[in-house]
PDB file of N, CA and C in Angstrom:
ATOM      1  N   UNK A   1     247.907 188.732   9.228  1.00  0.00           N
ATOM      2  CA  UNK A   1     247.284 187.755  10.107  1.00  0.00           C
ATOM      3  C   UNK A   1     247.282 188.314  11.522  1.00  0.00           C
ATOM      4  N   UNK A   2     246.305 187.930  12.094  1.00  0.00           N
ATOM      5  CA  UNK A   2     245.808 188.893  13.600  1.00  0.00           C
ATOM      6  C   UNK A   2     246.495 187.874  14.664  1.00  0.00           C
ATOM      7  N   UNK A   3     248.079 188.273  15.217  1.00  0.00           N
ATOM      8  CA  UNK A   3     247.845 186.970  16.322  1.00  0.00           C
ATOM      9  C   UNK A   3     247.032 187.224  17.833  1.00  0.00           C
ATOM     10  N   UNK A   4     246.513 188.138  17.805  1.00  0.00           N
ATOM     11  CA  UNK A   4     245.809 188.163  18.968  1.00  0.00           C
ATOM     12  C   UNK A   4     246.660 188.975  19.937  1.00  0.00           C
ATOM     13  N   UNK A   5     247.561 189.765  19.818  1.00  0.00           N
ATOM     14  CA  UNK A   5     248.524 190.499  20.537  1.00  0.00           C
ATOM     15  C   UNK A   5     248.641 191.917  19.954  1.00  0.00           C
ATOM     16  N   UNK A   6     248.388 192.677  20.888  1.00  0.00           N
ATOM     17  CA  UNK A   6     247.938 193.860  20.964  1.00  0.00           C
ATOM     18  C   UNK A   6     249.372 194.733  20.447  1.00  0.00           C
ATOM     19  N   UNK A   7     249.695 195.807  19.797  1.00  0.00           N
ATOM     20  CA  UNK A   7     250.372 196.614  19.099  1.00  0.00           C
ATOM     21  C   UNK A   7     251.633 196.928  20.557  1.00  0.00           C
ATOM     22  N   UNK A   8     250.856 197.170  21.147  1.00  0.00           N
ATOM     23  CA  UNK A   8     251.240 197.535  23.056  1.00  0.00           C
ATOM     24  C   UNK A   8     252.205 196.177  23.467  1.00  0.00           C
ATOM     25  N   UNK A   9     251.668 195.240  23.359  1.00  0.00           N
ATOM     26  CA  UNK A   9     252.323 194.174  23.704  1.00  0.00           C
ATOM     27  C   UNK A   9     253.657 193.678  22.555  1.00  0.00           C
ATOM     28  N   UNK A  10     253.144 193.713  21.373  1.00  0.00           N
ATOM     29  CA  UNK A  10     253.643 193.493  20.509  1.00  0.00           C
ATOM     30  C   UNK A  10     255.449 194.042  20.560  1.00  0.00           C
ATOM     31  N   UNK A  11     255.352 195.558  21.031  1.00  0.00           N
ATOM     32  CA  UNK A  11     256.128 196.320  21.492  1.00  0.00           C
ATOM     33  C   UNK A  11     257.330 195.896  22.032  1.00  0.00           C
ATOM     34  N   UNK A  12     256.399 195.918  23.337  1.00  0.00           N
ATOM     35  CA  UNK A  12     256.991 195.268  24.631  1.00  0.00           C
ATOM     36  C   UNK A  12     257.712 193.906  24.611  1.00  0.00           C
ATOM     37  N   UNK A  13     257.166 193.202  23.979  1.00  0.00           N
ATOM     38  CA  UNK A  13     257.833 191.535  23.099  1.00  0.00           C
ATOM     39  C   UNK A  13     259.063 191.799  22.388  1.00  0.00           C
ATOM     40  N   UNK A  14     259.229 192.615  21.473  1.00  0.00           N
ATOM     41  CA  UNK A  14     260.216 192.918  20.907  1.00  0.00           C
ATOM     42  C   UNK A  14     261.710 193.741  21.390  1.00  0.00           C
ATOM     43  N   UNK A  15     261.140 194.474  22.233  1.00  0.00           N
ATOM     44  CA  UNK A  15     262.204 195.144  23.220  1.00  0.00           C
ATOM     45  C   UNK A  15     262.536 194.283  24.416  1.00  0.00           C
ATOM     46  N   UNK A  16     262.139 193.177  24.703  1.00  0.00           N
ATOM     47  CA  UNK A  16     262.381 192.616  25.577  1.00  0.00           C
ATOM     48  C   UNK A  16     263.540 191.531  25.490  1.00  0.00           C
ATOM     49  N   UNK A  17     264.867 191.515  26.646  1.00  0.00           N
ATOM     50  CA  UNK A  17     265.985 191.067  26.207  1.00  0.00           C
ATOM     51  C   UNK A  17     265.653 189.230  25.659  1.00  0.00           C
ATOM     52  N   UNK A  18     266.333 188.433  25.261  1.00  0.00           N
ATOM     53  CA  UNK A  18     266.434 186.840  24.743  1.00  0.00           C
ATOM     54  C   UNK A  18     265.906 186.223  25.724  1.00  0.00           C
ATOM     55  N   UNK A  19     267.689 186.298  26.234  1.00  0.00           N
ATOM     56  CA  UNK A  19     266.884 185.483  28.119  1.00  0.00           C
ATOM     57  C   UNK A  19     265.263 185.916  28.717  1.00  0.00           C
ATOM     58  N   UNK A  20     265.218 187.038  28.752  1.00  0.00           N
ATOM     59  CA  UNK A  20     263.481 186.965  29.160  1.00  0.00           C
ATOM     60  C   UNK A  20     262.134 186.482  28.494  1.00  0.00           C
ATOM     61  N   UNK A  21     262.454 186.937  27.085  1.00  0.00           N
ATOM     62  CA  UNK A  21     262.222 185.715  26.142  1.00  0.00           C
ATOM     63  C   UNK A  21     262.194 184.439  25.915  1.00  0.00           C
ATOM     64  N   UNK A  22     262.960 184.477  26.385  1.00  0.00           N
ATOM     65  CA  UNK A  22     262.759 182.367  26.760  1.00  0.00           C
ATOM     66  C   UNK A  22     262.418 181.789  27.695  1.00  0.00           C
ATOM     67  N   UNK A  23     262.837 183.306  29.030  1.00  0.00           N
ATOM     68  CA  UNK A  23     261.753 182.855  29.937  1.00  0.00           C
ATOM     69  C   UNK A  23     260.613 182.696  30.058  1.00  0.00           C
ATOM     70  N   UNK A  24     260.016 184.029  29.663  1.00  0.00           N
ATOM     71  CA  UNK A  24     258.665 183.781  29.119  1.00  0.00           C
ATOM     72  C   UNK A  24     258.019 182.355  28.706  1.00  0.00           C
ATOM     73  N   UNK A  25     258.398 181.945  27.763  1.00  0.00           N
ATOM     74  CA  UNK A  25     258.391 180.922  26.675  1.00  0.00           C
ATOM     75  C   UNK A  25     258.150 179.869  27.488  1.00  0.00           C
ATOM     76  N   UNK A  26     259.536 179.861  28.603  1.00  0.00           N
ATOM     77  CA  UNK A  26     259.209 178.402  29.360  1.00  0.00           C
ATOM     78  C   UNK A  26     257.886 178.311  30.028  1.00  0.00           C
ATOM     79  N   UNK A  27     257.470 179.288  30.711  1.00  0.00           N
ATOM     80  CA  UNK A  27     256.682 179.830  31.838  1.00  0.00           C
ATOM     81  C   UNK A  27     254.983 179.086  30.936  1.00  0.00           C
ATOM     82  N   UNK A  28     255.119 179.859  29.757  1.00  0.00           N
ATOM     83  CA  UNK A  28     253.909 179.021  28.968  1.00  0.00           C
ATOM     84  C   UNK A  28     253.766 177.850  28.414  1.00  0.00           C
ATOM     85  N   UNK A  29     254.978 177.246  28.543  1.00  0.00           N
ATOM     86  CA  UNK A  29     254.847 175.989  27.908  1.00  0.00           C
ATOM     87  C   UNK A  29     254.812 175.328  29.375  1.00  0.00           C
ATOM     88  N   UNK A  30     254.992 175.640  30.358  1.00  0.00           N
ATOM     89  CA  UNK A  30     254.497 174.741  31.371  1.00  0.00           C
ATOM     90  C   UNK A  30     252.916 175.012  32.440  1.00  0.00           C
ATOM     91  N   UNK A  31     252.225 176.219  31.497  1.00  0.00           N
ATOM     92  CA  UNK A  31     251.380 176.345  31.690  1.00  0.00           C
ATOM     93  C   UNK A  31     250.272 175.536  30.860  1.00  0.00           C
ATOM     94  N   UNK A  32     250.534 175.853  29.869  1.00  0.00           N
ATOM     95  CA  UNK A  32     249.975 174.783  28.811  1.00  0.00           C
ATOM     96  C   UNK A  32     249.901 173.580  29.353  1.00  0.00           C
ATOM     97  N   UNK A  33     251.481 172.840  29.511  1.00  0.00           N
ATOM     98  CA  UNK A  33     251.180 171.546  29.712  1.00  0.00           C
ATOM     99  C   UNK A  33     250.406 171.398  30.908  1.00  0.00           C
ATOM    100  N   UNK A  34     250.156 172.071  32.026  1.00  0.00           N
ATOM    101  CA  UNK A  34     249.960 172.046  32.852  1.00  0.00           C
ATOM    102  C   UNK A  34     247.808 171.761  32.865  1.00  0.00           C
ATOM    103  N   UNK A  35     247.673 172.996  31.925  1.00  0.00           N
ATOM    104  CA  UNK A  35     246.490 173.000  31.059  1.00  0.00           C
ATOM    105  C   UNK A  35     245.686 172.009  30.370  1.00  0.00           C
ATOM    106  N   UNK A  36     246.830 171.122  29.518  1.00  0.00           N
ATOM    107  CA  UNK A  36     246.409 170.496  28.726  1.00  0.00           C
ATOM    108  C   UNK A  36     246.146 168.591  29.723  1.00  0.00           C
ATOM    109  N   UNK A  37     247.350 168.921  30.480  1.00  0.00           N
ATOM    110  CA  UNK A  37     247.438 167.619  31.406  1.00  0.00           C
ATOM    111  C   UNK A  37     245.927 167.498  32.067  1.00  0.00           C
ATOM    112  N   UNK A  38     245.155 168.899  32.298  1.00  0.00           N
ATOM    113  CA  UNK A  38     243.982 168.720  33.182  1.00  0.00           C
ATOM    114  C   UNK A  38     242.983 168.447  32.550  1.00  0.00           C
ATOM    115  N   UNK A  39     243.017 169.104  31.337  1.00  0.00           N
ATOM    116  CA  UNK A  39     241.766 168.883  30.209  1.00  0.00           C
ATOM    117  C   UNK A  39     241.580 167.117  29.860  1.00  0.00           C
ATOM    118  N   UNK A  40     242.748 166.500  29.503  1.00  0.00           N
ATOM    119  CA  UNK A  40     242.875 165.357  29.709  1.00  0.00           C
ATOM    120  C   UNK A  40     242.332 164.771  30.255  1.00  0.00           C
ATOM    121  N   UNK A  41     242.703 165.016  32.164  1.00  0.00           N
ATOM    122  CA  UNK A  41     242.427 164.313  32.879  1.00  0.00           C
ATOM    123  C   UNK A  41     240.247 164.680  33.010  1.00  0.00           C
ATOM    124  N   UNK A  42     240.088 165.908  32.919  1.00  0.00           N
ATOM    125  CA  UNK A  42     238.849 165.889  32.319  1.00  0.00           C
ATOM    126  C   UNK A  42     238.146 164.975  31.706  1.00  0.00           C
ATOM    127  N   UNK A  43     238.502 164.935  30.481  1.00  0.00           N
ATOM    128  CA  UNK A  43     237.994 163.732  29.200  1.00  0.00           C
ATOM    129  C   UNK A  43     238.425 162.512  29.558  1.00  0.00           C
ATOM    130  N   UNK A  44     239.266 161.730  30.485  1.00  0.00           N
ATOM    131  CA  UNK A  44     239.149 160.655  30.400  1.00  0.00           C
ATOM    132  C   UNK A  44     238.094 160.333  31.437  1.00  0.00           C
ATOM    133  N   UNK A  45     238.128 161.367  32.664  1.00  0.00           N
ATOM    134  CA  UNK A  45     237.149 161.097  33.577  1.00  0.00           C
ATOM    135  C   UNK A  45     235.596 160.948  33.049  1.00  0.00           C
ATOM    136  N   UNK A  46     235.339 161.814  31.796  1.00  0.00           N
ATOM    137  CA  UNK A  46     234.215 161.788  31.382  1.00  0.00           C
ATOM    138  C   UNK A  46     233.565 160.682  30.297  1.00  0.00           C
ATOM    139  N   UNK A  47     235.529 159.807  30.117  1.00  0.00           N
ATOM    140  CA  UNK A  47     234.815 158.622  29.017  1.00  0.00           C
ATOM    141  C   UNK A  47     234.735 157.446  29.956  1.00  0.00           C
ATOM    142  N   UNK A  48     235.125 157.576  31.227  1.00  0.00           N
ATOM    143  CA  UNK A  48     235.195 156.416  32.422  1.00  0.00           C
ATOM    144  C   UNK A  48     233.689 156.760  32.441  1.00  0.00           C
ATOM    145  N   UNK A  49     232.876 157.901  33.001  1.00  0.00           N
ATOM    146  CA  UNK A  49     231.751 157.927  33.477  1.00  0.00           C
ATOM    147  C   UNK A  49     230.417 157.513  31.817  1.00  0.00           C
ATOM    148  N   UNK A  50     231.146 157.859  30.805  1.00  0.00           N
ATOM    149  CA  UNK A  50     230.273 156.996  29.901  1.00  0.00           C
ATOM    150  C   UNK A  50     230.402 155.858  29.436  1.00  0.00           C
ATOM    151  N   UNK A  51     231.390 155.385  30.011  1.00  0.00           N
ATOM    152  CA  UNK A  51     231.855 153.389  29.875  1.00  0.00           C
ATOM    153  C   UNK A  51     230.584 153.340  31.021  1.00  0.00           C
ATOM    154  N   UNK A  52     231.159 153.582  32.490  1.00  0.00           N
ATOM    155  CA  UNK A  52     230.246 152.719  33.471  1.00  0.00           C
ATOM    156  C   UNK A  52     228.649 153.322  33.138  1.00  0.00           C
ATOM    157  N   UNK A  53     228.290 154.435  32.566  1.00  0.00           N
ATOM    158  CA  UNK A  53     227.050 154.138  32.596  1.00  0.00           C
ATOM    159  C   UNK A  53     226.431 153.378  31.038  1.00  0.00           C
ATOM    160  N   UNK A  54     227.273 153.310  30.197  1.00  0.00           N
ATOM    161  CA  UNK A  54     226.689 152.968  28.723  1.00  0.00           C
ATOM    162  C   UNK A  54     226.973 151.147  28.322  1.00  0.00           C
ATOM    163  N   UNK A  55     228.204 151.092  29.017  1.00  0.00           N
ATOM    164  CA  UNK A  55     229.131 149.861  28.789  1.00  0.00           C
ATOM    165  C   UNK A  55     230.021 149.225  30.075  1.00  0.00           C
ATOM    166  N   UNK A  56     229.732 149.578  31.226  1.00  0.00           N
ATOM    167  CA  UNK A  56     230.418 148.952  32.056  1.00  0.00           C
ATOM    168  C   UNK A  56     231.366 149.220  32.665  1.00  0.00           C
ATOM    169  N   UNK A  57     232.158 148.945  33.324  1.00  0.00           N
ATOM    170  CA  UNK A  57     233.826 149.708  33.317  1.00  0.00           C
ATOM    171  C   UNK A  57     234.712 149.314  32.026  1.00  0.00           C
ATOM    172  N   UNK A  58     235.116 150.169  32.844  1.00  0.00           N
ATOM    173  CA  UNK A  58     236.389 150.674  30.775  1.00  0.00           C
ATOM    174  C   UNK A  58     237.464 149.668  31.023  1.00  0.00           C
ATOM    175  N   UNK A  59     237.770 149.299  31.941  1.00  0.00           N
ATOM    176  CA  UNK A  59     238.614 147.950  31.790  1.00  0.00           C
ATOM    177  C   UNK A  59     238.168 146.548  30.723  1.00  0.00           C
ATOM    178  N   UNK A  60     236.638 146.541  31.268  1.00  0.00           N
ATOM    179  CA  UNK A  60     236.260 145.619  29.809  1.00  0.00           C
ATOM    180  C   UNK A  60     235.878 145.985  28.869  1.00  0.00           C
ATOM    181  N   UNK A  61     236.267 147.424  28.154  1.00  0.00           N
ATOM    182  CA  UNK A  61     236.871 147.411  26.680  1.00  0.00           C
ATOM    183  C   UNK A  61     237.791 146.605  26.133  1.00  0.00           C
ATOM    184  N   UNK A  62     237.118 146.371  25.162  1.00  0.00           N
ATOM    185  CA  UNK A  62     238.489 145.425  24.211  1.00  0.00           C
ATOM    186  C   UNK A  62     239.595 145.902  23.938  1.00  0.00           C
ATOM    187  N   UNK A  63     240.589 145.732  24.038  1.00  0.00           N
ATOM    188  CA  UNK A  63     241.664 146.103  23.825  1.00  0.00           C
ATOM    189  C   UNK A  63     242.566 145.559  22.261  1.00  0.00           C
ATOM    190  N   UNK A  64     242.913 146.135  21.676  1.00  0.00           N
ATOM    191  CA  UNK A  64     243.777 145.936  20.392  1.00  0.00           C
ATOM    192  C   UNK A  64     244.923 144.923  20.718  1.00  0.00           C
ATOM    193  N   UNK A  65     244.395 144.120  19.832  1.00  0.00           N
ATOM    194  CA  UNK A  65     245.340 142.764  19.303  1.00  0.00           C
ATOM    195  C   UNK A  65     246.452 143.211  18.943  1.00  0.00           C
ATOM    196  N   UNK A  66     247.614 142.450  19.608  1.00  0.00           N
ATOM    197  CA  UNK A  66     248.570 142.772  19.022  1.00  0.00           C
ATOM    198  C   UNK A  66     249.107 142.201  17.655  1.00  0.00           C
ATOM    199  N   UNK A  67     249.986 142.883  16.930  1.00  0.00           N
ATOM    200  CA  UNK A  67     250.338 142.554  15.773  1.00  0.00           C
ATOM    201  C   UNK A  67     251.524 141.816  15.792  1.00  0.00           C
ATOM    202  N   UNK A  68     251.610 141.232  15.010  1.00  0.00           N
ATOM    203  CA  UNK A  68     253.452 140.323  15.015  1.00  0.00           C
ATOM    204  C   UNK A  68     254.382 141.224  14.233  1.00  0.00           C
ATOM    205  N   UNK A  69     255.535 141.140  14.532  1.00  0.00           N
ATOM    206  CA  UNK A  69     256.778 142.098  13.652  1.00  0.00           C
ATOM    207  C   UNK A  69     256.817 141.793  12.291  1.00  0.00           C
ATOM    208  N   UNK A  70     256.744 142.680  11.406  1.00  0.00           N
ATOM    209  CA  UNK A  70     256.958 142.548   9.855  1.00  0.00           C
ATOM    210  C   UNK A  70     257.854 142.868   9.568  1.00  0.00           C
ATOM    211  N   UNK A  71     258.794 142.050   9.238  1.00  0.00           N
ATOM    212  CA  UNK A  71     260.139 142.191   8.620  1.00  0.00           C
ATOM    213  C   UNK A  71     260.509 142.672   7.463  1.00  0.00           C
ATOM    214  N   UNK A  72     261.045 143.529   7.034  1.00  0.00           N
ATOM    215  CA  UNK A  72     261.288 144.907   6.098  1.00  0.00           C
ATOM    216  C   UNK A  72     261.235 143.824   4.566  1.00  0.00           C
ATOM    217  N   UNK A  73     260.736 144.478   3.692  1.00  0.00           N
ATOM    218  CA  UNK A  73     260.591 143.767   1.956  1.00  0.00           C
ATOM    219  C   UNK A  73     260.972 144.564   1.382  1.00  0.00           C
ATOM    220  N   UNK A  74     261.318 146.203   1.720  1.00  0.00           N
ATOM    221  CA  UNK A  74     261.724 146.991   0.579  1.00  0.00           C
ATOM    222  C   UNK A  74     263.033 147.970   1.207  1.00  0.00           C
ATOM    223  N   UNK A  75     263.797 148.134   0.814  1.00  0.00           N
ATOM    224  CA  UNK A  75     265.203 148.909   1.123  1.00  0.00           C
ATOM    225  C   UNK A  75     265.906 150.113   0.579  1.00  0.00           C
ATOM    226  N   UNK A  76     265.899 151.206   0.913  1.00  0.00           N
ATOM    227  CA  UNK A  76     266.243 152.331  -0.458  1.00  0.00           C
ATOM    228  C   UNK A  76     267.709 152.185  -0.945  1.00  0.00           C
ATOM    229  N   UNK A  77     267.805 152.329  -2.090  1.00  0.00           N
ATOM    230  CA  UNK A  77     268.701 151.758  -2.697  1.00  0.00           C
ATOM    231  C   UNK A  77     270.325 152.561  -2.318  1.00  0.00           C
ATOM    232  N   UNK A  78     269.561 154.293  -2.121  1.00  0.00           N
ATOM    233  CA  UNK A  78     270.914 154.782  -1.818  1.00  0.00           C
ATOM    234  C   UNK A  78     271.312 155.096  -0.317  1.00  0.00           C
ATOM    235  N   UNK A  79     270.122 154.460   0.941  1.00  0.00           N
ATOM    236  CA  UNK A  79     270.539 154.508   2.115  1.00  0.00           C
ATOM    237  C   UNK A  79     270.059 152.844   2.101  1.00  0.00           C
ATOM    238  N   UNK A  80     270.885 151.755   2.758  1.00  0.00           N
ATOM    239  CA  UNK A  80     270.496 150.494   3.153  1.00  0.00           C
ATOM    240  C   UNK A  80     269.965 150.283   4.067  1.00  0.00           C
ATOM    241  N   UNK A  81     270.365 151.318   5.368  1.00  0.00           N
ATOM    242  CA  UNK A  81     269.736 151.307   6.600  1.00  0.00           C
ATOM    243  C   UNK A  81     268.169 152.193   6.408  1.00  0.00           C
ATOM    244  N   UNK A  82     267.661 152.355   5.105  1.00  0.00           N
ATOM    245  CA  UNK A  82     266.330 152.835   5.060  1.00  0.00           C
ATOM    246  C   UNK A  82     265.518 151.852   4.685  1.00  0.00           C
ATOM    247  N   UNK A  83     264.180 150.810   5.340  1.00  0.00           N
ATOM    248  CA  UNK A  83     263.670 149.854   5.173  1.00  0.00           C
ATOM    249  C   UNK A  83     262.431 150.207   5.186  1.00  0.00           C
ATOM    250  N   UNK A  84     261.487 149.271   5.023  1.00  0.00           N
ATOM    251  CA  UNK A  84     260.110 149.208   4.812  1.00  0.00           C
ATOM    252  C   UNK A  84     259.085 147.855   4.730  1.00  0.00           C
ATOM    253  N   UNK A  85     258.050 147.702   5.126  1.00  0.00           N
ATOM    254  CA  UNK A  85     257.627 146.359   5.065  1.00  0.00           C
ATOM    255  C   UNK A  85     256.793 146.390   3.787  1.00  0.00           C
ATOM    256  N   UNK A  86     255.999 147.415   3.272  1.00  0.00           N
ATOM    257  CA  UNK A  86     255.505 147.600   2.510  1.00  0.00           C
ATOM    258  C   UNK A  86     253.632 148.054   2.897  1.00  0.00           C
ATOM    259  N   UNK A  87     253.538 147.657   4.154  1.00  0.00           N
ATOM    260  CA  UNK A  87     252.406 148.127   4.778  1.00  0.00           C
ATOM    261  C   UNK A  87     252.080 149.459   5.125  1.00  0.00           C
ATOM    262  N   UNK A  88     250.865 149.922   5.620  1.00  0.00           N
ATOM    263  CA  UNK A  88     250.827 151.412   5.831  1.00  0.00           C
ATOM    264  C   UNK A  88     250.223 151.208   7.517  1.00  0.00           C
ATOM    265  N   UNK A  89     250.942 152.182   7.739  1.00  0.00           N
ATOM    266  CA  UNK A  89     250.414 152.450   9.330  1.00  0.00           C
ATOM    267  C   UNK A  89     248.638 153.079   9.494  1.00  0.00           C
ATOM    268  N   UNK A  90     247.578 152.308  10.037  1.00  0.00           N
ATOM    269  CA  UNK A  90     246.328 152.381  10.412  1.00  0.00           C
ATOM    270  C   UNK A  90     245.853 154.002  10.240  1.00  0.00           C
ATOM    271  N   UNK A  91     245.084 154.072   9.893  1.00  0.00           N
ATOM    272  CA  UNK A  91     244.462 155.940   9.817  1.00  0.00           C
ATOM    273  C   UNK A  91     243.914 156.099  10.930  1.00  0.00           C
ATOM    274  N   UNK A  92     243.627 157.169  11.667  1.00  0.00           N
ATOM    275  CA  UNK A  92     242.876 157.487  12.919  1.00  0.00           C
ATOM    276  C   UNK A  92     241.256 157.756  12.200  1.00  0.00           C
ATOM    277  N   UNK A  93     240.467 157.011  13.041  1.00  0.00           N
ATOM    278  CA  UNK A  93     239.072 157.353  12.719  1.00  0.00           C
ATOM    279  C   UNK A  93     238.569 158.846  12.448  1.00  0.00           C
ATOM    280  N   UNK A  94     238.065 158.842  11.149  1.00  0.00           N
ATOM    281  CA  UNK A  94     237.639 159.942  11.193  1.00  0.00           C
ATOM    282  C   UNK A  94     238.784 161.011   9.987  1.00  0.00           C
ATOM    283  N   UNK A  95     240.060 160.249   9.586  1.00  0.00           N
ATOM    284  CA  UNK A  95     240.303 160.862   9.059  1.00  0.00           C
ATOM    285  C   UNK A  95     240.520 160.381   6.984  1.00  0.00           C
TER     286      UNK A  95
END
């Protein structure tokens, strides 16, 4: 499998001590988030600008009803503190 990292790098990754290694590691995971926080903020800006021009402002979207608490009907027999109502949690559209 190709991860996209060059033989050269590959190298260099491997000879490189833990600690820098994890530095590394951190360095991209707060790039990412950093990344992903903007892309976000992207797409919501772009579903605000197709509420107000398609539907209005996005505040008067409907918002999801809340549900009342369902109190557990099924219990596993060899953990008690493992419960269940017997319902299934909603599918995401599309899947």
């Amino acid at each position: 499998m190709h991860s996209g990292v060059s033989m050269k790098d590959r190298e260099l990754l491997y000879k490189m001590e833990l600690n820098d290694l994890w530095d590394l590691h951190q360095r991209i995971i707060d790039v990412l988030d950093r990344k992903l926080e903007s892309e976000k903020s992207k797409l919501q800006n772009q579903l605000d600008e197709l509420g107000r021009r398609f539907g209005g402002d996005p505040k008067d979207l409907p918002q999801r009803r809340p549900h009342p608490k369902v109190e557990p009907k099924f219990r596993n027999p060899n953990n008690p503190a493992e419960t269940w109502s017997g319902r299934v949690k909603a599918r995401a559209l599309g899947s």
